[in-house]
C-alpha atoms as a PDB file:
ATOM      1  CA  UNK A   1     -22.239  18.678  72.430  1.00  0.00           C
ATOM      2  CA  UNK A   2     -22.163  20.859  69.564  1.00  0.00           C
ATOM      3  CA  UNK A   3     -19.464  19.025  67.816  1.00  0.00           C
ATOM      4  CA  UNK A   4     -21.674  15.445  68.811  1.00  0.00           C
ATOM      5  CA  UNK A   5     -24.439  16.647  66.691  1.00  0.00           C
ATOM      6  CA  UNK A   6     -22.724  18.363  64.123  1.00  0.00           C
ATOM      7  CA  UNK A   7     -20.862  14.358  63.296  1.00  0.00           C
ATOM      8  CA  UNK A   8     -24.279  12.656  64.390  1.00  0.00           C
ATOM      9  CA  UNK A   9     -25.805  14.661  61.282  1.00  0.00           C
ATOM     10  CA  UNK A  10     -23.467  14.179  58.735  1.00  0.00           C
ATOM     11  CA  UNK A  11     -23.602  10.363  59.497  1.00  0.00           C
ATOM     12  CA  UNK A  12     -27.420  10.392  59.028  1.00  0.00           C
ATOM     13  CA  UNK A  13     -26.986  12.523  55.959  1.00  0.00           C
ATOM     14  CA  UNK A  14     -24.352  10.164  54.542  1.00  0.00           C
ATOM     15  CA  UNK A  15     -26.264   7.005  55.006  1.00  0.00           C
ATOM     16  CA  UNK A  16     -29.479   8.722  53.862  1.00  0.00           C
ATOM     17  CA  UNK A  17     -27.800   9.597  50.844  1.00  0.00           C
ATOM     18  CA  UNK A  18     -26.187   6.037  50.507  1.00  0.00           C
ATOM     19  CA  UNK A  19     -29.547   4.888  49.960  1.00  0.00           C
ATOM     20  CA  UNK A  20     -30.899   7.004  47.998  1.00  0.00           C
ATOM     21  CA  UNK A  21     -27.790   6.208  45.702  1.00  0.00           C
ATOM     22  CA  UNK A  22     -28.682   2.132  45.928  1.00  0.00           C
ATOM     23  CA  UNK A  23     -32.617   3.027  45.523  1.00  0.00           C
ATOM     24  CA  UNK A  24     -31.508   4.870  42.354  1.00  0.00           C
ATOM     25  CA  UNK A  25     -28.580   3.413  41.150  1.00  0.00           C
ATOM     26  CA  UNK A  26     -30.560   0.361  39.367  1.00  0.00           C
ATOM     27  CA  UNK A  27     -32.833   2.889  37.736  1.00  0.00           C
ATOM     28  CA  UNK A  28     -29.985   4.825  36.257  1.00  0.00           C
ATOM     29  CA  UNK A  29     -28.174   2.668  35.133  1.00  0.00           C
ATOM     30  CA  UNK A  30     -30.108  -0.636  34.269  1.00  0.00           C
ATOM     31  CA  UNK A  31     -28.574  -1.371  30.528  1.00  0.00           C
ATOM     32  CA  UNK A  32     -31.018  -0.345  28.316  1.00  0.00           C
ATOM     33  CA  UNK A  33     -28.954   0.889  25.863  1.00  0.00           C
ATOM     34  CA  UNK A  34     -26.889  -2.150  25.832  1.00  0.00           C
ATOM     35  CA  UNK A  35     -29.571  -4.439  23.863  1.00  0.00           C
ATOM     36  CA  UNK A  36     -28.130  -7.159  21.438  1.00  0.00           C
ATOM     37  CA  UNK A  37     -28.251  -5.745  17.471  1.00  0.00           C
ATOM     38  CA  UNK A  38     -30.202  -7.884  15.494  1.00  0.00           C
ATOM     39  CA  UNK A  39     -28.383  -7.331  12.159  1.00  0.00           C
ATOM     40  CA  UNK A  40     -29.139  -8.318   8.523  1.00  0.00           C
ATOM     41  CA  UNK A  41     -27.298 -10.666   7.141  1.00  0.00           C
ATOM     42  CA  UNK A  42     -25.516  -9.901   3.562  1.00  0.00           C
ATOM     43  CA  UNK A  43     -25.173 -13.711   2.800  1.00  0.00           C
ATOM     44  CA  UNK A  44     -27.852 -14.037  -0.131  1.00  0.00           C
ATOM     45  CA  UNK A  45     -30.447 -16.761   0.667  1.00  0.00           C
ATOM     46  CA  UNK A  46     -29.222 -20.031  -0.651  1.00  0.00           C
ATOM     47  CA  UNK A  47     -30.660 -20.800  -4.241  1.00  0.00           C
ATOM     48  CA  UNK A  48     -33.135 -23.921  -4.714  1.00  0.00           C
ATOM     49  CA  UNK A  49     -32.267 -27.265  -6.069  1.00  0.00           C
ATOM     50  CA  UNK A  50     -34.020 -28.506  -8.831  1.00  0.00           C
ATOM     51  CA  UNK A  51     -33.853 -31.767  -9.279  1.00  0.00           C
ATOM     52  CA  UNK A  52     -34.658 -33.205 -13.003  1.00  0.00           C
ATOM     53  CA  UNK A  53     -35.565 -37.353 -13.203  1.00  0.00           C
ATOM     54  CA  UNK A  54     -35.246 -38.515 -16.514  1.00  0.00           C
ATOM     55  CA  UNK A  55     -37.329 -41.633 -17.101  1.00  0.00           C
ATOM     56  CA  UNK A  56     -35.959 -42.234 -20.300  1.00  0.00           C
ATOM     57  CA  UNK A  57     -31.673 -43.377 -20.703  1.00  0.00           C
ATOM     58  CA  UNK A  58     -30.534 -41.233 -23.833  1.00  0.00           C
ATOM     59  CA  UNK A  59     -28.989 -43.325 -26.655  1.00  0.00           C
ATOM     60  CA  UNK A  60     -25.117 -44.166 -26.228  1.00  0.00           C
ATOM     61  CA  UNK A  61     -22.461 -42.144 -27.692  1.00  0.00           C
ATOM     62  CA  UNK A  62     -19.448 -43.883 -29.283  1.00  0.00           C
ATOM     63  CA  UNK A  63     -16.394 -42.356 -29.769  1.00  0.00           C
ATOM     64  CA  UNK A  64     -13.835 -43.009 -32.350  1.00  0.00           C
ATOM     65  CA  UNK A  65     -10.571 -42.645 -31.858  1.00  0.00           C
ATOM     66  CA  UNK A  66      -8.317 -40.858 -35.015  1.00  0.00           C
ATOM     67  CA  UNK A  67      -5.281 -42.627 -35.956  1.00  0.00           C
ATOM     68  CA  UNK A  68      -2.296 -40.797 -34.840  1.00  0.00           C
ATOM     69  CA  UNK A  69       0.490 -40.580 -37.598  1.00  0.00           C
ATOM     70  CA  UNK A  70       4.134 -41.977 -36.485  1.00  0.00           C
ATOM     71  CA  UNK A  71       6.306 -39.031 -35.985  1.00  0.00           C
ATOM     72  CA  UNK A  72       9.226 -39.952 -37.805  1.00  0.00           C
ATOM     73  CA  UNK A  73      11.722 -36.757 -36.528  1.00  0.00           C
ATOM     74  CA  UNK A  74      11.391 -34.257 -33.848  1.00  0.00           C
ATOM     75  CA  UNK A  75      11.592 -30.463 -34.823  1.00  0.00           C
ATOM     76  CA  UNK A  76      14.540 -29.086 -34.386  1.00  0.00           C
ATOM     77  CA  UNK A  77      13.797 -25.202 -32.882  1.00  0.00           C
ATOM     78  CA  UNK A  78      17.140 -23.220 -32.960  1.00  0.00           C
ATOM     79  CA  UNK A  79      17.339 -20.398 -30.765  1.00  0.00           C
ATOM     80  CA  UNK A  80      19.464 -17.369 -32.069  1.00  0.00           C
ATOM     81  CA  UNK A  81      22.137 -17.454 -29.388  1.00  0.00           C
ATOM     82  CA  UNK A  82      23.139 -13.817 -30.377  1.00  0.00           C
ATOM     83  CA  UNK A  83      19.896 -11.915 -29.551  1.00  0.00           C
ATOM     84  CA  UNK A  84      19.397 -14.241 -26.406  1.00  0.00           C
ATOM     85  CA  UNK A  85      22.596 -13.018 -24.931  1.00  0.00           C
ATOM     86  CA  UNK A  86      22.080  -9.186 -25.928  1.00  0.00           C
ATOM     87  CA  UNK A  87      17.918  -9.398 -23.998  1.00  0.00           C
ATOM     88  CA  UNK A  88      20.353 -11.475 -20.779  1.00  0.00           C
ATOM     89  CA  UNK A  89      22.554  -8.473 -21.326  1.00  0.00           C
ATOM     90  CA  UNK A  90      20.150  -5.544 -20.983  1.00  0.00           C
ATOM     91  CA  UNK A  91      18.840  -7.084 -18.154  1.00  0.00           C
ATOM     92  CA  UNK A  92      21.857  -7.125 -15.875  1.00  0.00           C
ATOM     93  CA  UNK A  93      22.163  -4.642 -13.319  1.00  0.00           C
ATOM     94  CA  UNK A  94      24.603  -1.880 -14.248  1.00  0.00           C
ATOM     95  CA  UNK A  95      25.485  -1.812 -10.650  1.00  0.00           C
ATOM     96  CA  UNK A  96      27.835  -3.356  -8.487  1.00  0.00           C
ATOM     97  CA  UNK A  97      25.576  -4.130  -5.268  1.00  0.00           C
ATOM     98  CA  UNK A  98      28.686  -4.256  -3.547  1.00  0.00           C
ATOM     99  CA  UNK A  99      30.428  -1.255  -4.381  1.00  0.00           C
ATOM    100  CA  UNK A 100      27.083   0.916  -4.169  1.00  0.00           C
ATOM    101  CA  UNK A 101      25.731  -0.789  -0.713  1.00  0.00           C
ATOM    102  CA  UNK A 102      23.478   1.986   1.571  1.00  0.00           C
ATOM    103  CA  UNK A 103      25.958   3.782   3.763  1.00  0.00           C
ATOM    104  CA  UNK A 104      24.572   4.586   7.133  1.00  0.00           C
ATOM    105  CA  UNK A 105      24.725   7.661   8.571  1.00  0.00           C
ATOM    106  CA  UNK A 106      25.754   8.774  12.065  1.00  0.00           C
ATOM    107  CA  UNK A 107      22.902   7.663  13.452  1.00  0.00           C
ATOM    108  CA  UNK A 108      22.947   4.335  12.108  1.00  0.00           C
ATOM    109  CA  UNK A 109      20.076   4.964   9.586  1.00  0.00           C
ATOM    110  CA  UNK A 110      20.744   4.225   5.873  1.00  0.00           C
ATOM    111  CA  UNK A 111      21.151   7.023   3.652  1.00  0.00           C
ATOM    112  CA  UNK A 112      18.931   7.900   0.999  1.00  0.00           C
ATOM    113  CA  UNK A 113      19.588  10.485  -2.037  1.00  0.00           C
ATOM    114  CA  UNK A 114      16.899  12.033  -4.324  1.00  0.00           C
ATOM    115  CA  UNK A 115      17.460  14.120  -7.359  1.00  0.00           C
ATOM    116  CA  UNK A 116      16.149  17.431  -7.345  1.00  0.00           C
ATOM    117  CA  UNK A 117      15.288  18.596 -10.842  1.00  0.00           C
ATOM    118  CA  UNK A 118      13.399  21.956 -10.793  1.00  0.00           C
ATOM    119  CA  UNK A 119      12.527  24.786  -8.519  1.00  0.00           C
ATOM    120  CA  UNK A 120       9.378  26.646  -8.923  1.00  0.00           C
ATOM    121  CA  UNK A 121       7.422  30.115  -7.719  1.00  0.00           C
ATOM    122  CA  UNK A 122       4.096  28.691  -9.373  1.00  0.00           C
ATOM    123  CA  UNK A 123       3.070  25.609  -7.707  1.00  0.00           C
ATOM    124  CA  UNK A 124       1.120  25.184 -10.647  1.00  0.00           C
ATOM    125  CA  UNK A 125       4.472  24.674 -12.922  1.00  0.00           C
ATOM    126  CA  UNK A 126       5.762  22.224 -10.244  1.00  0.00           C
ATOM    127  CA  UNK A 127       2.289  20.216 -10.516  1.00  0.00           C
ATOM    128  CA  UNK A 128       2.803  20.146 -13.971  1.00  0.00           C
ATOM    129  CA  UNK A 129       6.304  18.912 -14.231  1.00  0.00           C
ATOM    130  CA  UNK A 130       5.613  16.038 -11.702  1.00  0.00           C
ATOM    131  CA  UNK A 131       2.111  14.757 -13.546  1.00  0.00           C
ATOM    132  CA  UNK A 132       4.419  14.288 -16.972  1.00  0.00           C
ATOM    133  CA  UNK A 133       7.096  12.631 -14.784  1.00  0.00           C
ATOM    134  CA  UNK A 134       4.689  10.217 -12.916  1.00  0.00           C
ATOM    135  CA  UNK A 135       2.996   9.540 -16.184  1.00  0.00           C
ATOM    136  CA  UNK A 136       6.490   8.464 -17.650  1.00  0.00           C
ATOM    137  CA  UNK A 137       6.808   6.031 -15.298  1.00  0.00           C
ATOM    138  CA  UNK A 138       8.530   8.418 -12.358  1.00  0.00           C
ATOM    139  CA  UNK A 139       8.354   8.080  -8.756  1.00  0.00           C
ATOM    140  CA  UNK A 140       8.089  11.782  -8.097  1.00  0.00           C
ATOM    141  CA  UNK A 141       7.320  14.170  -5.029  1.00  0.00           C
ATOM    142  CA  UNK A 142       7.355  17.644  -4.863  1.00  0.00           C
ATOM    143  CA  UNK A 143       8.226  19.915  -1.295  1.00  0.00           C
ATOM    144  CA  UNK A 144       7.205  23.469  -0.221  1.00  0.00           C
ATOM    145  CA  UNK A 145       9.547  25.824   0.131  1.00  0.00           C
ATOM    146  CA  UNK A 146       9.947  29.185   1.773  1.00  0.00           C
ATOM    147  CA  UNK A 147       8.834  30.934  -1.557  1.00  0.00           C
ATOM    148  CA  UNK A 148       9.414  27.674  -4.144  1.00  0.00           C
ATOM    149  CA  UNK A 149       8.203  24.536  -4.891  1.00  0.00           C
ATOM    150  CA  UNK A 150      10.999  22.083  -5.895  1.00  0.00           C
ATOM    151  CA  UNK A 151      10.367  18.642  -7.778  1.00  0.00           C
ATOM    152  CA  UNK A 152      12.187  15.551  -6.734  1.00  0.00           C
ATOM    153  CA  UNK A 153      12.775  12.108  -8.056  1.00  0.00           C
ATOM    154  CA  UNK A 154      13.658   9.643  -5.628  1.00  0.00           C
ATOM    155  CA  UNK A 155      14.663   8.808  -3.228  1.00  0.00           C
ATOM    156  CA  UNK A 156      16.724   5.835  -3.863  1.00  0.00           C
ATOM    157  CA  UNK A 157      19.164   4.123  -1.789  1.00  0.00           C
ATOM    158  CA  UNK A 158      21.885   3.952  -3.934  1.00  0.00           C
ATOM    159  CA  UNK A 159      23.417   7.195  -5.463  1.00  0.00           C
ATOM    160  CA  UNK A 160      24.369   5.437  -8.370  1.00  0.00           C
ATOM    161  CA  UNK A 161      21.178   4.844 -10.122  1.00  0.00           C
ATOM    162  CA  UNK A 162      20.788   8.872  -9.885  1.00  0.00           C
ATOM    163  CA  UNK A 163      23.238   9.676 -11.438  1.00  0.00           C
ATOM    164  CA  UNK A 164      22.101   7.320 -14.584  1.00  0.00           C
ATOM    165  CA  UNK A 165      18.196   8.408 -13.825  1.00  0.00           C
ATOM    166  CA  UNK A 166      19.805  12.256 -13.974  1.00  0.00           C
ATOM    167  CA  UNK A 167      21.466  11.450 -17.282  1.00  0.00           C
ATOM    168  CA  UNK A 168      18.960  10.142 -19.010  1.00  0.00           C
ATOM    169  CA  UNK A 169      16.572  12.977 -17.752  1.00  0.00           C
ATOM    170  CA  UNK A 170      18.400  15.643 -18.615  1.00  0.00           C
ATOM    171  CA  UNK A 171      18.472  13.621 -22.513  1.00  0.00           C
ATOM    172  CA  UNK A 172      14.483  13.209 -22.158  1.00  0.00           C
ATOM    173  CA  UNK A 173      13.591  16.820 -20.732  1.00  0.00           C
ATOM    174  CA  UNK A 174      16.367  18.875 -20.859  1.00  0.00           C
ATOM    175  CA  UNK A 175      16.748  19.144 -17.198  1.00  0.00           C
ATOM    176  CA  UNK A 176      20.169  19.511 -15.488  1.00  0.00           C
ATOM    177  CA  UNK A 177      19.021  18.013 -11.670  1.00  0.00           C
ATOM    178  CA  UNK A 178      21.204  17.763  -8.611  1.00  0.00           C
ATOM    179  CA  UNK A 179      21.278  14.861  -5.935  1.00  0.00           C
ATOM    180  CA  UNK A 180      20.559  15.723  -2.693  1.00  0.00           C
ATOM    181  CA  UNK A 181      20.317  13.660   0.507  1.00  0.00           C
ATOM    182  CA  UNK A 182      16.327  12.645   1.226  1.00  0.00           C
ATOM    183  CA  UNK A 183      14.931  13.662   4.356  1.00  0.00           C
ATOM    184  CA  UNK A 184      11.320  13.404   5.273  1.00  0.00           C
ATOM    185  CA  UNK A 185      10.867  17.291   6.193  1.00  0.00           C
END
């Protein structure tokens, strides 16, 4: 019988907590803190319409129309055909975009190449380098090393245009940079 009341009391004391929980349960949990905002609106109050009656009409306004003058030839604008074709000229790519297409890499991704211009102890004198370059116009990014901090411009997609971009800086700064392949690390 032991083992009659020992299940006959943990029944009771299961369905006497059950109802505790429902008595509760409403109490606990009845929503108050879910109450609907009642938020300002930001839409300034619609401005009033005045409305003006006139009584009076105002006097009528005639308007003359000039005489035009016959245009007897057209101008003749001549463009200078030289300079025209030196502005179209400059404005050509240098590049082949079939010759310097993105190669892909073994892992199918395109390859990207950045030119790495300085290395640095003194973040400082990296900081400094890359604040002129940006401010010429650069897209410039600088990485941590173990114990330097190099300066990169870059990356592009096409090796080509750093080799010109390392030309002419190396003419504008004096820097001798190497291309290197971009990674994100």
């Amino acid at each position: 019988m032991d083992v009659r009341d020992n299940l006959k009391q943990r029944l009771i004391g299961v369905v006497v907590l059950l109802l505790i929980g429902i008595a509760f349960f409403p109490l606990v949990f009845n929503a108050a803190g879910y109450e609907e905002r009642q938020l300002e609106s930001r839409i300034p109050a619609a401005p009033e319409v005045v409305r003006v009656v006139q009584t009076e009409m105002p006097p009528p306004v005639t308007i003359e129309q000039a005489p035009v003058a016959p245009v007897t030839e057209a101008p003749v604008v001549s463009a200078p055909v030289a300079e025209i074709t030196e502005s179209l000229e400059a404005l050509r790519p240098s590049l082949n975009p079939a010759e310097e297409a993105p190669t892909l890499d073994a892992d199918q991704v395109p390859a990207a190449w950045a030119l790495q211009l300085a290395s640095f102890r003194q973040e400082s004198n990296a900081r400094e380098l890359r604040a002129r370059l940006i401010s010429a116009g650069y897209r410039v990014y600088i990485r941590h090393g173990e114990d330097v901090v190099r300066v990169f411009v870059g990356p592009e997609m096409q090796r080509g245009r750093l080799e010109e971009l390392k030309l002419l800086l190396q003419q504008e700064y004096g820097l001798e940079g190497m291309i290197v392949r971009f990674t994100t690390q």
